[in-house]
Protein backbone atom coordinates (compact mmCIF):
# COMPACT_ATOMS: atom_id res chain seq x y z
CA UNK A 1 44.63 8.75 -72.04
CA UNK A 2 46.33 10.92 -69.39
CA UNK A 3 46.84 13.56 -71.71
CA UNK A 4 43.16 13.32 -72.73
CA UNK A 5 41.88 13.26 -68.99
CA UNK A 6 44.56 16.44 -68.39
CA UNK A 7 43.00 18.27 -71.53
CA UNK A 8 39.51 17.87 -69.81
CA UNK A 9 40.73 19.42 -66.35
CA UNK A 10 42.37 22.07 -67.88
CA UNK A 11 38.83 22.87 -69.78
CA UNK A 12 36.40 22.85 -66.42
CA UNK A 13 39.27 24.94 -64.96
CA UNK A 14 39.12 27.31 -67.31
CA UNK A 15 35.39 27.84 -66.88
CA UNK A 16 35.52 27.78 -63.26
CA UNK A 17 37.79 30.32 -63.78
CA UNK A 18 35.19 32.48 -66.32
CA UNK A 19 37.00 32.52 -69.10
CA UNK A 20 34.72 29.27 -70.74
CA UNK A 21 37.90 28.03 -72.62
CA UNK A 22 38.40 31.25 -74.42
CA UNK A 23 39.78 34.69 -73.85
CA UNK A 24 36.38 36.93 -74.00
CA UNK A 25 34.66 34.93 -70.99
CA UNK A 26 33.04 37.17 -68.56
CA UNK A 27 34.30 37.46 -65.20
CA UNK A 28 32.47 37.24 -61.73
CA UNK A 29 28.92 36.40 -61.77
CA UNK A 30 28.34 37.32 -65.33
CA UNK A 31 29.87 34.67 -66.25
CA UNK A 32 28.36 32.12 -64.20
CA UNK A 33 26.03 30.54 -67.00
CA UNK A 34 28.69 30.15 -69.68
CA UNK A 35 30.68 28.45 -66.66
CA UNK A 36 28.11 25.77 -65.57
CA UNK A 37 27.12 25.07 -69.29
CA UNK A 38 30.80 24.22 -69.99
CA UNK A 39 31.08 22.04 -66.95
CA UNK A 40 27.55 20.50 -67.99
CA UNK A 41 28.77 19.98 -71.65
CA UNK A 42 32.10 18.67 -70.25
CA UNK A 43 30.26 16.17 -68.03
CA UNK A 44 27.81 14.62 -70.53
CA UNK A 45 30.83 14.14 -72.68
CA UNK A 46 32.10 12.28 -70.11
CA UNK A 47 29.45 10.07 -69.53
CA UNK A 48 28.69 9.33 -72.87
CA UNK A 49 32.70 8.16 -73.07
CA UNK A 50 32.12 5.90 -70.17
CA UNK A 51 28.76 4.68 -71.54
CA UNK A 52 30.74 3.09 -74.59
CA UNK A 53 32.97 1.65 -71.99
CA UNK A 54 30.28 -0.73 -70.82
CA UNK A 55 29.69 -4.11 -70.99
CA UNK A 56 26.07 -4.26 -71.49
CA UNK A 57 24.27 -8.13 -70.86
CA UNK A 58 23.02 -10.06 -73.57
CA UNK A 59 19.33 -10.24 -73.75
CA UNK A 60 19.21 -14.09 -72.71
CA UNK A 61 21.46 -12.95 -69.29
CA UNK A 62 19.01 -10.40 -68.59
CA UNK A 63 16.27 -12.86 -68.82
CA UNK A 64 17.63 -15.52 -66.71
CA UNK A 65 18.33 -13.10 -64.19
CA UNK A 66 15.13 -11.79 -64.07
CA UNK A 67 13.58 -14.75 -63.55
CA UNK A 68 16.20 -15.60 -60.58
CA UNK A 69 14.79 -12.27 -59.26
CA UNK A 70 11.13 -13.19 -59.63
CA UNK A 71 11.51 -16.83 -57.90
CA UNK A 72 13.57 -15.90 -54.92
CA UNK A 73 11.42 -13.26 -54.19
CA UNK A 74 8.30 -15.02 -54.28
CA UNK A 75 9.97 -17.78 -51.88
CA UNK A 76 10.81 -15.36 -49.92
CA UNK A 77 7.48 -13.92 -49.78
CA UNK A 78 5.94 -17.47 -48.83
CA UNK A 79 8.99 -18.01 -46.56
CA UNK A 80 8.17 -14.99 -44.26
CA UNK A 81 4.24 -15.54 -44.82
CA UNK A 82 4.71 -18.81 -43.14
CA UNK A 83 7.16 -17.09 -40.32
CA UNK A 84 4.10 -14.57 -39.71
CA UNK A 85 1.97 -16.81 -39.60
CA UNK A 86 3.64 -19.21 -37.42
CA UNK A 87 4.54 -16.43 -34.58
CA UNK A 88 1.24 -15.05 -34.61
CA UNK A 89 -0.15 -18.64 -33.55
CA UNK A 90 3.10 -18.98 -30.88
CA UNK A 91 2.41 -15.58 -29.63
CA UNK A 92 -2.57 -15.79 -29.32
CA UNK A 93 -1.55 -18.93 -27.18
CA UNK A 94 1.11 -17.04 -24.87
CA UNK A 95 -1.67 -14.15 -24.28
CA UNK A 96 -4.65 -16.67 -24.21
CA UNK A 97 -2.58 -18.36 -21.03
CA UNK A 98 -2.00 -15.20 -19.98
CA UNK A 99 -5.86 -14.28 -18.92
């Protein structure tokens, strides 16, 4: 794995450095394209390894946590309605005494 992850270093390196990997790179800004297409090659590699290192949930999880989602939020939305509603009627009568 180290080895691997060392291999990869040594790669973006190498194109940072102009040379793409290989010995007829071209140096300076001519070689800036060939550079940042390595390192965007080198990345999507990457994430494609760490994509097959995920534990994706099961279709039944995702459900039942979408419907968590869905409930607590519309409590929540009642829950603060009634707040609202409740502070606006505390707060008419304290500026109704007022005058």
């Amino acid at each position: 794995m180290a080895v691997a992850e060392a291999e990869k270093i040594d790669k973006i390196e190498k194109a940072k450095a102009g040379d793409g990997g290989n010995s007829g790179g071209l140096p300076g800004p001519l070689g800036w394209l060939p550079r940042k297409l390595a390192e965007a090659r080198a990345f999507l590699s990457e994430v494609r390894a760490e994509l097959k290192k995920v534990t994706w949930p099961s279709r039944k999880e995702v459900y039942q946590t979408t419907l968590v989602v869905i409930a607590t939020s519309v409590f929540f939305g009642f829950y603060l309605w009634v707040l609202d509603l409740g502070f606006s009627r505390v707060l008419s009568l304290v500026l109704k005494r007022q005058y």
